[in-house]
Protein backbone atom coordinates (compact mmCIF):
# COMPACT_ATOMS: atom_id res chain seq x y z
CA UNK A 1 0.00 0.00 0.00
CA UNK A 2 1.26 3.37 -0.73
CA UNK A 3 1.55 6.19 1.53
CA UNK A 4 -0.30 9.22 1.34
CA UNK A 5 0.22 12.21 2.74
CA UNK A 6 -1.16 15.92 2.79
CA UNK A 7 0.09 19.19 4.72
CA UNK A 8 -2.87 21.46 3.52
CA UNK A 9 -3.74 21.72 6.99
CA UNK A 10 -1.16 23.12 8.08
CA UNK A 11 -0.93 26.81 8.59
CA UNK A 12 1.81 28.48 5.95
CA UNK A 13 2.13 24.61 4.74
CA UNK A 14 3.76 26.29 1.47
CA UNK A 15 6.57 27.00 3.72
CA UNK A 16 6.81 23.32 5.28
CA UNK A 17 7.74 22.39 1.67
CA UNK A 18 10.20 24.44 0.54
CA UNK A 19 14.40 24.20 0.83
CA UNK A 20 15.44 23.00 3.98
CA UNK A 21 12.47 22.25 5.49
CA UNK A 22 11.06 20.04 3.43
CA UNK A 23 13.56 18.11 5.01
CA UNK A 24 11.17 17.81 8.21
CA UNK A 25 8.26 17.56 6.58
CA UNK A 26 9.13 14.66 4.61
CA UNK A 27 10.96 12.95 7.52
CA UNK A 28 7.53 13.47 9.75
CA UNK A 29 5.61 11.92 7.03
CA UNK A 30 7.56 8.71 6.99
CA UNK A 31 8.14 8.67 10.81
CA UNK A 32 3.95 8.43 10.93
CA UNK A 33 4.54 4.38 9.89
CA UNK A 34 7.66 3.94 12.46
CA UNK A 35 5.37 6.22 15.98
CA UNK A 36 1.54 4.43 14.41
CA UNK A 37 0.55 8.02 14.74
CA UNK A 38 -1.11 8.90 11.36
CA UNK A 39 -1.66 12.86 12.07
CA UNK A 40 -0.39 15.73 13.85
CA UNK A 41 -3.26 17.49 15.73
CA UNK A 42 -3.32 19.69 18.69
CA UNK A 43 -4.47 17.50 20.90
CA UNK A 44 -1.55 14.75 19.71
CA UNK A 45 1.44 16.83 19.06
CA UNK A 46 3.26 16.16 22.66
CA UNK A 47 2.66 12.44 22.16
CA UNK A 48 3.69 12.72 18.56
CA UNK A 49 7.11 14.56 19.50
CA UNK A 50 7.38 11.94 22.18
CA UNK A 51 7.23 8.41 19.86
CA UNK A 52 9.81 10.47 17.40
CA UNK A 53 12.23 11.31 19.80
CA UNK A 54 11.99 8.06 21.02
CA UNK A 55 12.39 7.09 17.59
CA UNK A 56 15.33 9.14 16.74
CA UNK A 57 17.48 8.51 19.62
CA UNK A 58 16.36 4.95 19.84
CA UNK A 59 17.16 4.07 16.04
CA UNK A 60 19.51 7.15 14.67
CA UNK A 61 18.79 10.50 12.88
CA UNK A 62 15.34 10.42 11.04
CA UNK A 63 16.06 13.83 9.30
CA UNK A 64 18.94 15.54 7.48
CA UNK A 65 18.81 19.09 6.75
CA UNK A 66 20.38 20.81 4.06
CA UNK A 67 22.61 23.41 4.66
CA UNK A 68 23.80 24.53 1.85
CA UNK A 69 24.20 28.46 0.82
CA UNK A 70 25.05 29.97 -2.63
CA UNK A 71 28.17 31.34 -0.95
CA UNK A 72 29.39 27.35 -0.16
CA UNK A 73 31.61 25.69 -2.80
CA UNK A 74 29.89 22.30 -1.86
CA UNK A 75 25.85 22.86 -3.23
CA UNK A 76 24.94 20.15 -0.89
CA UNK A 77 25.55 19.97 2.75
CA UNK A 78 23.23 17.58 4.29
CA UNK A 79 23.72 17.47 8.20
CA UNK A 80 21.68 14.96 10.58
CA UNK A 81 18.95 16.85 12.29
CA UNK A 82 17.28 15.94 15.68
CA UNK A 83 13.60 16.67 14.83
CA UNK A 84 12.39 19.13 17.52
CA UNK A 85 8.92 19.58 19.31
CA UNK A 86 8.62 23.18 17.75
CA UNK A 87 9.25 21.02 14.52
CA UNK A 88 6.07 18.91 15.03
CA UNK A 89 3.49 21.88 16.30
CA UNK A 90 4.43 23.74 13.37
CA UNK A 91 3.12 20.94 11.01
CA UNK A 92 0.14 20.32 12.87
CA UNK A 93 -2.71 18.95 10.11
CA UNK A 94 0.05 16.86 8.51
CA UNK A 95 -1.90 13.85 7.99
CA UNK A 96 -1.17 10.10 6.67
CA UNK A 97 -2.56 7.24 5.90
CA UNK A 98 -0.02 5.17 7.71
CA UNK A 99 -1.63 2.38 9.99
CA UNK A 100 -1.95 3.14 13.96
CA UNK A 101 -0.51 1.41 17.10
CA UNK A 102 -1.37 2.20 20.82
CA UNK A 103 0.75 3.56 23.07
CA UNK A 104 2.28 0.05 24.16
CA UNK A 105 2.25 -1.27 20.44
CA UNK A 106 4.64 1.70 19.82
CA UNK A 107 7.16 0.71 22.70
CA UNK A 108 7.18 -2.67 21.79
CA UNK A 109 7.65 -2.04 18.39
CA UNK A 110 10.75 0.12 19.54
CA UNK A 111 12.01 -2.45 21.21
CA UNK A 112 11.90 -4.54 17.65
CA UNK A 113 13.94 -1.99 15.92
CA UNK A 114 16.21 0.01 18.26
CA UNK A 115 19.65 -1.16 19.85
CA UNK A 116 18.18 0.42 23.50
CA UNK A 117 16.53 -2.21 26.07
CA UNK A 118 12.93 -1.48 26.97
CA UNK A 119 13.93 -0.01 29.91
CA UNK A 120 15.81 3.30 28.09
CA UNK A 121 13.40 3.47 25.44
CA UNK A 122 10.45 3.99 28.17
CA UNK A 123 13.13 6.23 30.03
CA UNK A 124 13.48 8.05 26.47
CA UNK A 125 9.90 7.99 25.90
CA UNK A 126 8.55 9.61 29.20
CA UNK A 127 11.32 11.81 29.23
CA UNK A 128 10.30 13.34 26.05
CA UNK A 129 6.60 13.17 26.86
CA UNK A 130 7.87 15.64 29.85
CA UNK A 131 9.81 17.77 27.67
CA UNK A 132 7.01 18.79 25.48
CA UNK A 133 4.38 18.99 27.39
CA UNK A 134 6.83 21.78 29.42
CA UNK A 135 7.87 23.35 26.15
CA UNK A 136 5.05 24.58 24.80
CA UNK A 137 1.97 23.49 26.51
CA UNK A 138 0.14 23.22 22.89
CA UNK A 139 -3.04 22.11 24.30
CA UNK A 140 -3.33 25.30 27.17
């Protein structure tokens, strides 16, 4: 099955898709199938920066940014790029049609594909859960 995407819903979503962050946007589209969360909402963005920092530190960079400038002799300098909460609220309405997992799907499935025991990637997880929900407080 293919996956399909749309950022329409996104406030200045013309932005998510140019240069460097398209980057983002098209890592957060893919990272829906590895987290089982299919969109980005207001009400999900804490949990959804949660599962991808899990993700990221648990499995290795998800994103690489370009850095490139017209002043650079190299035209492409693509660094790794820790996706960041700010990163995920400003893409809320990004939506998917990858398939869903619950909470304890999503750690288990973590524990499939990353090198961490279950113990650090809960410890990752709830850690992360803490740090975005005293970031930004998206739902307040």
């Amino acid at each position: 099955m293919a996956l399909n995407w749309t950022i329409e819903r996104c406030d200045e979503w013309k932005q998510l898709i140019e240069d460097s962050e398209w980057g983002v946007t098209n890592a957060l589209i893919w990272t829906t199938m590895i987290i089982g969360l299919h969109e980005i909402t207001a009400e999900n963005a804490d949990e959804f920066f949660a599962r991808t920092d899990t993700a990221q530190r648990g499995t290795g960079e998800l994103c690489y940014k370009d850095t490139a400038t017209p002043e650079t002799t190299n035209p492409s300098k693509w660094v790794p790029y820790m996706i960041t909460h700010e990163d995920i609220v400003r893409r809320i309405g990004l939506g998917t049609n990858a398939s869903r997992m619950t909470k304890t799907q999503f750690l288990k499935h973590m524990g499939k594909i990353s090198k961490l025991s279950a113990e650090e990637i809960k410890m990752l997880y709830y850690s992360a859960l803490h740090q975005a929900k005293e970031k930004g407080k998206v739902n307040a």
